[in-house]
Protein backbone atom coordinates (compact mmCIF):
# COMPACT_ATOMS: atom_id res chain seq x y z
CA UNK A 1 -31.33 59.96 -12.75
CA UNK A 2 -30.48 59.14 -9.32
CA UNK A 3 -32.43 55.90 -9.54
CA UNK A 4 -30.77 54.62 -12.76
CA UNK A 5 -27.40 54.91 -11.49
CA UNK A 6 -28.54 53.14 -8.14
CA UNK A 7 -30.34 50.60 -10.84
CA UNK A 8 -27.02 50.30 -12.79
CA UNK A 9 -24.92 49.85 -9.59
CA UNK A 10 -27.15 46.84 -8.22
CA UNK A 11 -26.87 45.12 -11.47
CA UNK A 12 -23.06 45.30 -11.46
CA UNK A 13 -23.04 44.30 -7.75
CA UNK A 14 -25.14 41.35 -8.27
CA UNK A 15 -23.09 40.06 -11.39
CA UNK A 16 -19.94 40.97 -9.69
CA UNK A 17 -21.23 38.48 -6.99
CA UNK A 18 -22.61 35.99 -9.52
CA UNK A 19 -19.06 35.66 -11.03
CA UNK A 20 -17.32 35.42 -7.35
CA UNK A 21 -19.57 32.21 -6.31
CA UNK A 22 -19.11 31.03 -9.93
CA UNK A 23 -15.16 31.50 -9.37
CA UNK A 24 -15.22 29.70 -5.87
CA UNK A 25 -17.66 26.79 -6.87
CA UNK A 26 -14.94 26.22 -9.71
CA UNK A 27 -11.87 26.49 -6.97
CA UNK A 28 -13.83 24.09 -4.53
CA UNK A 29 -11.63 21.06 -4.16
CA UNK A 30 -13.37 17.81 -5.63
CA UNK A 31 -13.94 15.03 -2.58
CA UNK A 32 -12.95 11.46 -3.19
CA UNK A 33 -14.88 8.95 -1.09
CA UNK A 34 -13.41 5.39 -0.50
CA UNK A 35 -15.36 2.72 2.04
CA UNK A 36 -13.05 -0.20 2.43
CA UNK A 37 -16.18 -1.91 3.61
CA UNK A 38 -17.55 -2.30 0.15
CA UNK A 39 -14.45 -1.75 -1.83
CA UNK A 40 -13.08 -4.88 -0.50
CA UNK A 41 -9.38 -6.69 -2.41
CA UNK A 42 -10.29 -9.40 -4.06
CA UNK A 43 -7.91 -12.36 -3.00
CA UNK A 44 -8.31 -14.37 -5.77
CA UNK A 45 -6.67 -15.84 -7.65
CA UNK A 46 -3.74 -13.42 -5.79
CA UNK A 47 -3.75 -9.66 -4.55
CA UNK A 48 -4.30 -7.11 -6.71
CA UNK A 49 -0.94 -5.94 -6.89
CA UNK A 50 -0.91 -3.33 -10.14
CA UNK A 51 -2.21 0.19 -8.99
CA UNK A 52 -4.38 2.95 -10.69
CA UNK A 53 -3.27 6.29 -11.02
CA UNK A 54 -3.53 8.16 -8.26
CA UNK A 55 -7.07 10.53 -7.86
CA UNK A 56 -6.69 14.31 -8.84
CA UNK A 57 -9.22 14.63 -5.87
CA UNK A 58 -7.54 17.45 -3.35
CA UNK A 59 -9.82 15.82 -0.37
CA UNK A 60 -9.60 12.15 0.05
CA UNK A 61 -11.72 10.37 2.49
CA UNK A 62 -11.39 6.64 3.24
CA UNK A 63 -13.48 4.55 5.84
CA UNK A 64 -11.67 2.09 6.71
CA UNK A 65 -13.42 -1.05 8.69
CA UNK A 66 -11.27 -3.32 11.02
CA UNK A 67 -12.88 -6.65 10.98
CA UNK A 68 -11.83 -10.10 12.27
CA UNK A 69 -11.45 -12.72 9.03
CA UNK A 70 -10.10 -16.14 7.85
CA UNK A 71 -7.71 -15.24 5.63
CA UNK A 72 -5.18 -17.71 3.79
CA UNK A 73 -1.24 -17.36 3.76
CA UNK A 74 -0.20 -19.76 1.93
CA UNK A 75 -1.61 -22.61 -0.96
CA UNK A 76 -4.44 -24.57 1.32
CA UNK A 77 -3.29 -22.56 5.11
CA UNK A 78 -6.61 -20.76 6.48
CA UNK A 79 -5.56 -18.52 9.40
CA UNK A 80 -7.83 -16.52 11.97
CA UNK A 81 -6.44 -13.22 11.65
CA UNK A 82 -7.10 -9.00 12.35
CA UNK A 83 -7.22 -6.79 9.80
CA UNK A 84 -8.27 -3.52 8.08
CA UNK A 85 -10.95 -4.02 5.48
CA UNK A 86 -11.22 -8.00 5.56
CA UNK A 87 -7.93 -8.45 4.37
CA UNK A 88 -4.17 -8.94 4.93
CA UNK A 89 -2.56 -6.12 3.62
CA UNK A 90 -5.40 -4.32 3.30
CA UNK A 91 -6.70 -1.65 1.03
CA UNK A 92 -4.29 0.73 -0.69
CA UNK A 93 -4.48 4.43 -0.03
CA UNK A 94 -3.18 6.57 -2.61
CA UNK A 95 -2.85 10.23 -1.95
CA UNK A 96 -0.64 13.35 -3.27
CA UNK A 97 1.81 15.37 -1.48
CA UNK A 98 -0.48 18.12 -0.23
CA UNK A 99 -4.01 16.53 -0.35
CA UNK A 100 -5.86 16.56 2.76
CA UNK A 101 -7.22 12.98 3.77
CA UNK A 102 -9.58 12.56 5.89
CA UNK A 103 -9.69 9.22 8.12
CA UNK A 104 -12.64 7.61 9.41
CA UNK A 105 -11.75 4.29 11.43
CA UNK A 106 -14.57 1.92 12.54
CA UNK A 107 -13.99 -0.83 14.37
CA UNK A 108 -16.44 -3.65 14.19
CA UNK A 109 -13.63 -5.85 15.31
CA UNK A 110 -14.43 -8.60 18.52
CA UNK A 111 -11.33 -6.44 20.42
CA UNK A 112 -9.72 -3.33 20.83
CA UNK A 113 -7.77 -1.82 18.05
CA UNK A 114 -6.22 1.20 16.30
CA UNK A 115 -4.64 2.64 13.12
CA UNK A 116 -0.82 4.16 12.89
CA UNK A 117 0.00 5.83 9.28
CA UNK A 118 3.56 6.06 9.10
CA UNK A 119 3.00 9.36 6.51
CA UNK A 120 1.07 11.58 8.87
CA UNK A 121 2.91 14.70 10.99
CA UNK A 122 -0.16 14.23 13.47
CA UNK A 123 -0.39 13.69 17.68
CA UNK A 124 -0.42 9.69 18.09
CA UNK A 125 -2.74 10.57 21.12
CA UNK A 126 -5.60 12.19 19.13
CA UNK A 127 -5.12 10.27 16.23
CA UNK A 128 -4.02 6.46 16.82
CA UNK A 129 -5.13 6.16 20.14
CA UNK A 130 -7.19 2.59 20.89
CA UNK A 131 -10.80 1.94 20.19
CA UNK A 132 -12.99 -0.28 21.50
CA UNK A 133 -15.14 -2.78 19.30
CA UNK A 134 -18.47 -0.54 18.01
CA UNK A 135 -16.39 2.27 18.55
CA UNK A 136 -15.17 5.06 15.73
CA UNK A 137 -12.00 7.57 14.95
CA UNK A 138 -12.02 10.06 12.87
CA UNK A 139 -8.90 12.57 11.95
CA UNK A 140 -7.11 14.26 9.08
CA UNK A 141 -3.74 15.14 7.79
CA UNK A 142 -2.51 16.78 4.94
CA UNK A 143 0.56 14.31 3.77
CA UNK A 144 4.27 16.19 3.56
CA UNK A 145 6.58 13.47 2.42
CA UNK A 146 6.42 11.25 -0.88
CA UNK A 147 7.06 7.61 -0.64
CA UNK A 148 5.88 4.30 0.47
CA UNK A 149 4.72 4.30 3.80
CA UNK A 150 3.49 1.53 6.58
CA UNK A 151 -0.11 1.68 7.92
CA UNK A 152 -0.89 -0.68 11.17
CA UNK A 153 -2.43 -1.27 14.34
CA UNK A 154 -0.55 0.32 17.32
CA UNK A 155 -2.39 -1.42 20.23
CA UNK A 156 0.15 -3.27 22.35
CA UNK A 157 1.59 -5.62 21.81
CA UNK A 158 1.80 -4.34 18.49
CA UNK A 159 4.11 -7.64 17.58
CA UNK A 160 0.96 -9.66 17.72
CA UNK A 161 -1.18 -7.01 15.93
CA UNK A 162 1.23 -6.64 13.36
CA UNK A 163 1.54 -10.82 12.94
CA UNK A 164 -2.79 -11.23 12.77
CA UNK A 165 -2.50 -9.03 9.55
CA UNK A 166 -3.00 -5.49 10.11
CA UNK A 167 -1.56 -3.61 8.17
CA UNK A 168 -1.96 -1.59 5.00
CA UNK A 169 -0.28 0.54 2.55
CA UNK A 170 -0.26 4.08 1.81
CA UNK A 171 1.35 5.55 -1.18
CA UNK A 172 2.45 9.52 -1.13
CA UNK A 173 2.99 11.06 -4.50
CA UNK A 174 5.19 13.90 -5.26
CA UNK A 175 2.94 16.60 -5.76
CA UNK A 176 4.90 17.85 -9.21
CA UNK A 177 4.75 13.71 -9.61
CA UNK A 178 7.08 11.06 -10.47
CA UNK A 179 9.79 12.25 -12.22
CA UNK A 180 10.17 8.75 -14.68
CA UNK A 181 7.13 8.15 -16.13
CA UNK A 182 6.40 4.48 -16.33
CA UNK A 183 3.83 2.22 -18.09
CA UNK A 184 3.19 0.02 -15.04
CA UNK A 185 3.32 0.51 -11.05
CA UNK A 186 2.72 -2.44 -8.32
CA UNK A 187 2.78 -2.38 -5.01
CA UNK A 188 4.39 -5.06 -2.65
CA UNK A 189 3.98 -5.68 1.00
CA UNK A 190 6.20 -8.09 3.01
CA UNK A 191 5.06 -9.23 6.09
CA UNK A 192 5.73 -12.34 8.56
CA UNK A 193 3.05 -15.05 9.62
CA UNK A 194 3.41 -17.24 12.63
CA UNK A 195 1.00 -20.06 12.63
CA UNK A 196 -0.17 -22.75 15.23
CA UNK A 197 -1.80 -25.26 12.61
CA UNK A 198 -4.00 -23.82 9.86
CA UNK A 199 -6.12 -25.40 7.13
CA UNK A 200 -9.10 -25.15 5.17
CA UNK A 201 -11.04 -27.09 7.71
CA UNK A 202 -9.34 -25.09 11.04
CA UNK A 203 -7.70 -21.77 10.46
CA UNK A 204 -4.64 -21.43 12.00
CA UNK A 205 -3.64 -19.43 14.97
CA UNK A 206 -1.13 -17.24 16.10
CA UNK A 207 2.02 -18.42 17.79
CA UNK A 208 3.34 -16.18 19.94
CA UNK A 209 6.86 -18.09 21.16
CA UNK A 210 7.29 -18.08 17.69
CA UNK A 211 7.14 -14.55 16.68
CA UNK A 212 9.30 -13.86 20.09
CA UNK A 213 11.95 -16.45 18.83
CA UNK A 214 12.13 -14.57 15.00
CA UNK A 215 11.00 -18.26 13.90
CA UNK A 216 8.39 -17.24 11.20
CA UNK A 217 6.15 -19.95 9.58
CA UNK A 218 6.02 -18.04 6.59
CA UNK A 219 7.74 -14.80 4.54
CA UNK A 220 4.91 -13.73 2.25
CA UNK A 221 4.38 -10.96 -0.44
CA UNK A 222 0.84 -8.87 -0.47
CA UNK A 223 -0.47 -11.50 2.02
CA UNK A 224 0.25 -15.07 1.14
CA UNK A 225 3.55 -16.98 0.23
CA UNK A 226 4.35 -17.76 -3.51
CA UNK A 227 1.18 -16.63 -4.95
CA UNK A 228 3.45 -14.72 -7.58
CA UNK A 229 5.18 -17.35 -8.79
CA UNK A 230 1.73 -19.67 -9.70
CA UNK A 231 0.45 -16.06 -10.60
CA UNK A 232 3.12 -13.94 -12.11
CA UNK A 233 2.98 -9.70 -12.51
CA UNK A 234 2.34 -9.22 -16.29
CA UNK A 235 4.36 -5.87 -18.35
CA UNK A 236 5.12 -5.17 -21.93
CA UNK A 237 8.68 -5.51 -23.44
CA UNK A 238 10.24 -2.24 -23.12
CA UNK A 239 7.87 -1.27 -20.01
CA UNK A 240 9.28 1.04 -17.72
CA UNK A 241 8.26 -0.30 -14.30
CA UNK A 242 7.85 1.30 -10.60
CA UNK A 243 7.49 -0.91 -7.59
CA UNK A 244 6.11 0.78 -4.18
CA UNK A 245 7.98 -1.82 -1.62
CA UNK A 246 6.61 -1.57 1.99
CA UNK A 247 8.11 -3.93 5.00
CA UNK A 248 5.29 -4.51 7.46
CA UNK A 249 7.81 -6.66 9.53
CA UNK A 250 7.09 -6.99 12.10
CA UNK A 251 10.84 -8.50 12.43
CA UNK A 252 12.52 -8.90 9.50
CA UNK A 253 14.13 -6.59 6.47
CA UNK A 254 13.49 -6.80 3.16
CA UNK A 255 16.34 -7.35 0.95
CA UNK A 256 14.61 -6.40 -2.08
CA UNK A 257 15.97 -7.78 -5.34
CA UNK A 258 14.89 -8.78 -9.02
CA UNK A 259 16.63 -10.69 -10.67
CA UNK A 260 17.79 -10.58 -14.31
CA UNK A 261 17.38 -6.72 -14.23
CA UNK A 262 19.01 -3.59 -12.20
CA UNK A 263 17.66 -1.21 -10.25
CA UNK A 264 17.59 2.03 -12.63
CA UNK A 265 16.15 4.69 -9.50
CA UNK A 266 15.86 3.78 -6.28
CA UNK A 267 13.99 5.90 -3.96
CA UNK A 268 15.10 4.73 -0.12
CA UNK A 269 13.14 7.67 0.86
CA UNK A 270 10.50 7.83 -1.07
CA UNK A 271 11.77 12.07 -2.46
CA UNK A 272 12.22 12.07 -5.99
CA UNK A 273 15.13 14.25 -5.37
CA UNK A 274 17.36 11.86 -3.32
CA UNK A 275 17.21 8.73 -6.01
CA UNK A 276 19.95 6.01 -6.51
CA UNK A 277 21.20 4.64 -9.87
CA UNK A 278 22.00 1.68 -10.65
CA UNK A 279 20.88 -0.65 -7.41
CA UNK A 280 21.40 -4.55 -7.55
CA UNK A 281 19.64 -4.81 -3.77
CA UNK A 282 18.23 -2.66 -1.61
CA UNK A 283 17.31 -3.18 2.22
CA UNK A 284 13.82 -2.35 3.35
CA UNK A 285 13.47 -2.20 7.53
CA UNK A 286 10.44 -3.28 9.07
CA UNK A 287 7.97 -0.41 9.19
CA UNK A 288 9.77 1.19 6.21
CA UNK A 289 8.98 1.75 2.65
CA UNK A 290 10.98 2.73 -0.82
CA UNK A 291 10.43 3.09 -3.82
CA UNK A 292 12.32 1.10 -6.91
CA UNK A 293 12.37 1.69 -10.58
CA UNK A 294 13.49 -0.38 -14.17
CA UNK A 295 13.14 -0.69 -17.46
CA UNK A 296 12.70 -3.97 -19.36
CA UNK A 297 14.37 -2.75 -22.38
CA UNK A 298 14.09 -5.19 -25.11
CA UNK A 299 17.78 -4.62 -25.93
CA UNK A 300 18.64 -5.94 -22.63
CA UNK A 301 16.08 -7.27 -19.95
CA UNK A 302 13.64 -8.10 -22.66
CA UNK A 303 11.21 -10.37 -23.01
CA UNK A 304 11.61 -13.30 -20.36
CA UNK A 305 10.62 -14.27 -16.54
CA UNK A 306 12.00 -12.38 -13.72
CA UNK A 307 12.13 -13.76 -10.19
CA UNK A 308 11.69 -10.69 -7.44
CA UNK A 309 12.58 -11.62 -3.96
CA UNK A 310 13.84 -10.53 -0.54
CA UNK A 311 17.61 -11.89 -1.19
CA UNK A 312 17.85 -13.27 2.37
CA UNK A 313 16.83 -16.55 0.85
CA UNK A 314 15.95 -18.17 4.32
CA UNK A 315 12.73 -15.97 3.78
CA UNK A 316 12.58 -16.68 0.15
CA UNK A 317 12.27 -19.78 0.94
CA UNK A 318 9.34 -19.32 3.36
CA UNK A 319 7.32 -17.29 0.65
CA UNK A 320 9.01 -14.09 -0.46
CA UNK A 321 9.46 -14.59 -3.86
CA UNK A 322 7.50 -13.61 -7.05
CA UNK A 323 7.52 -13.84 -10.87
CA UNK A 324 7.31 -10.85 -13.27
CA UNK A 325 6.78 -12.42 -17.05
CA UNK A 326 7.43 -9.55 -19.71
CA UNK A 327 5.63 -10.35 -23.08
CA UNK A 328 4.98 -13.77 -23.74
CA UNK A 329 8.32 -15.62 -22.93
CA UNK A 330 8.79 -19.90 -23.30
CA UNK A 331 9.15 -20.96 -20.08
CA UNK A 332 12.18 -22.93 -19.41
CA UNK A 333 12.14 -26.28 -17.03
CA UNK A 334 14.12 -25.95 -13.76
CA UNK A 335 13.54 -21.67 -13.70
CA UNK A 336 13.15 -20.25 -10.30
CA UNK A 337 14.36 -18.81 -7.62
């Protein structure tokens, strides 16, 4: 009797641990892997600017390569720049509120360098100190804040750091999520070149008086100037659009406009719970980040070709301005901005 009840009482332990590891294999958090050294941005014919949903992965790793490359920054300029992952803004990383990402930072760079994510709560000393070329970082955070956030390099002087291209960014969702949903999301990075020369034969280098004096050679969007307007963003009539707006400077603001169209929510912090209505402009500091929202209703901005620029048009003039066609609208000679 004695050893049927013991029999009975190892069974039930033995499922009762069965279903536990069952239970906590089911609970473990699913790892997202990203290596910016093989999922390089394609450059052509412009940067990638639409994003993908965000992963529902609660760990998100990225390796994230800083590399010396030739990139271009405007129609026919090659320039010798810095920058994370090959290119200039690099990589996107998308993360929730809550998720716990996990940073590893190689540098196979000629120089030193290091990596400063605006969205971390984290000790700049163990995190975003300097490493030197061959040389790796790794560190985690667990992201508190929603928005659109600036990623760089923080070795001094960060002004010429910033100016050779490095610099990413890094969206935060909300962890409930956005409260509009929309059909289409982009993301757009202004930054400032400062070039000595620069073409296809001799890339261009950087000009340091310049970038002391505020004189930039060019104002560009995701990387190179007016690639928007010979490549236009592409949405639906009646889309319902969100635009993650980051300012890598390193000087100037970002007077972010569209126009044709107003500014349904804007998000100057990037919380869901502190939006704006009904925006015409909104100023984006260097090193900052917001997010903007609007409709192209067809019953008012329908189907047609929308210019979206920083409205300080000395920039726009330099390269800050892009074209958003919705549907398939005639184009009209003498349209632009």
């Amino acid at each position: 009797m004695h050893g049927k009840v013991l029999g009975i009482v190892i069974v039930i332990v033995a499922v009762a641990l069965a279903t536990t590891a069952a239970v906590q294999l089911s609970w473990s958090p699913e790892v997202q892997v990203t290596d910016f050294g093989s999922a390089t941005v394609p450059r052509s014919p412009s940067y990638p600017a639409e994003l993908a949903p965000v992963s529902a992965a609660a760990v998100k790793e990225f390796r994230i390569p800083i590399r010396d490359a030739t990139i271009e920054v405007a129609k026919g300029v090659t320039y010798t720049g810095w920058t994370f992952g090959g290119s200039a803004p690099g990589p996107v990383v998308r993360v929730r509120q809550g998720d716990l990402v996990r940073i590893k930072l190689v540098n196979e760079a000629s120089m030193p360098h290091s990596i400063d994510f605006h969205a971390a709560r984290i000790p700049m000393n163990k995190a975003f100190r300097t490493i030197l070329p061959k040389d790796s970082l790794s560190f985690e955070f667990t992201p508190r804040d929603p928005g659109a956030y600036l990623v760089h390099c923080g070795t001094p002087p960060v002004l010429l750091h910033l100016m050779q291209g490095m610099y990413l960014p890094i969206i935060v969702d909300p962890k409930g999520g956005w409260p509009v949903k929309v059909q289409k999301e982009f993301v757009i990075v202004q930054s400032e070149f400062y070039v000595q020369g620069g073409d296809s034969a001799l890339p261009g280098q950087a000009n340091w008086q310049r970038a002391l004096d505020r004189q930039a050679s060019y104002v560009v969007f995701n990387g190179r100037a007016f690639q928007y307007q010979e490549h236009p963003l592409h949405v639906d009539v009646g889309d319902r659009v969100r635009l993650f707006v980051v300012n890598a400077g390193p000087s100037f603001t970002s007077d972010f406009h569209i126009v044709g169209t107003v500014f349904d929510n804007v998000y100057p912090d990037g919380d869901p719970r502190h939006p704006l209505h009904s925006v015409q402009t909104w100023g984006v500091p260097a090193g900052g980040g917001a997010v903007f929202e609007t409709v192209f209703d067809r019953a008012a901005s329908g189907e047609g070709t929308y210019a979206f620029v920083t409205h300080a048009f000395a920039d726009a003039a330099k390269g800050a301005v892009g074209l958003i066609q919705v549907g398939a609208p005639q184009q009209v000679a003498g349209m632009g901005h």
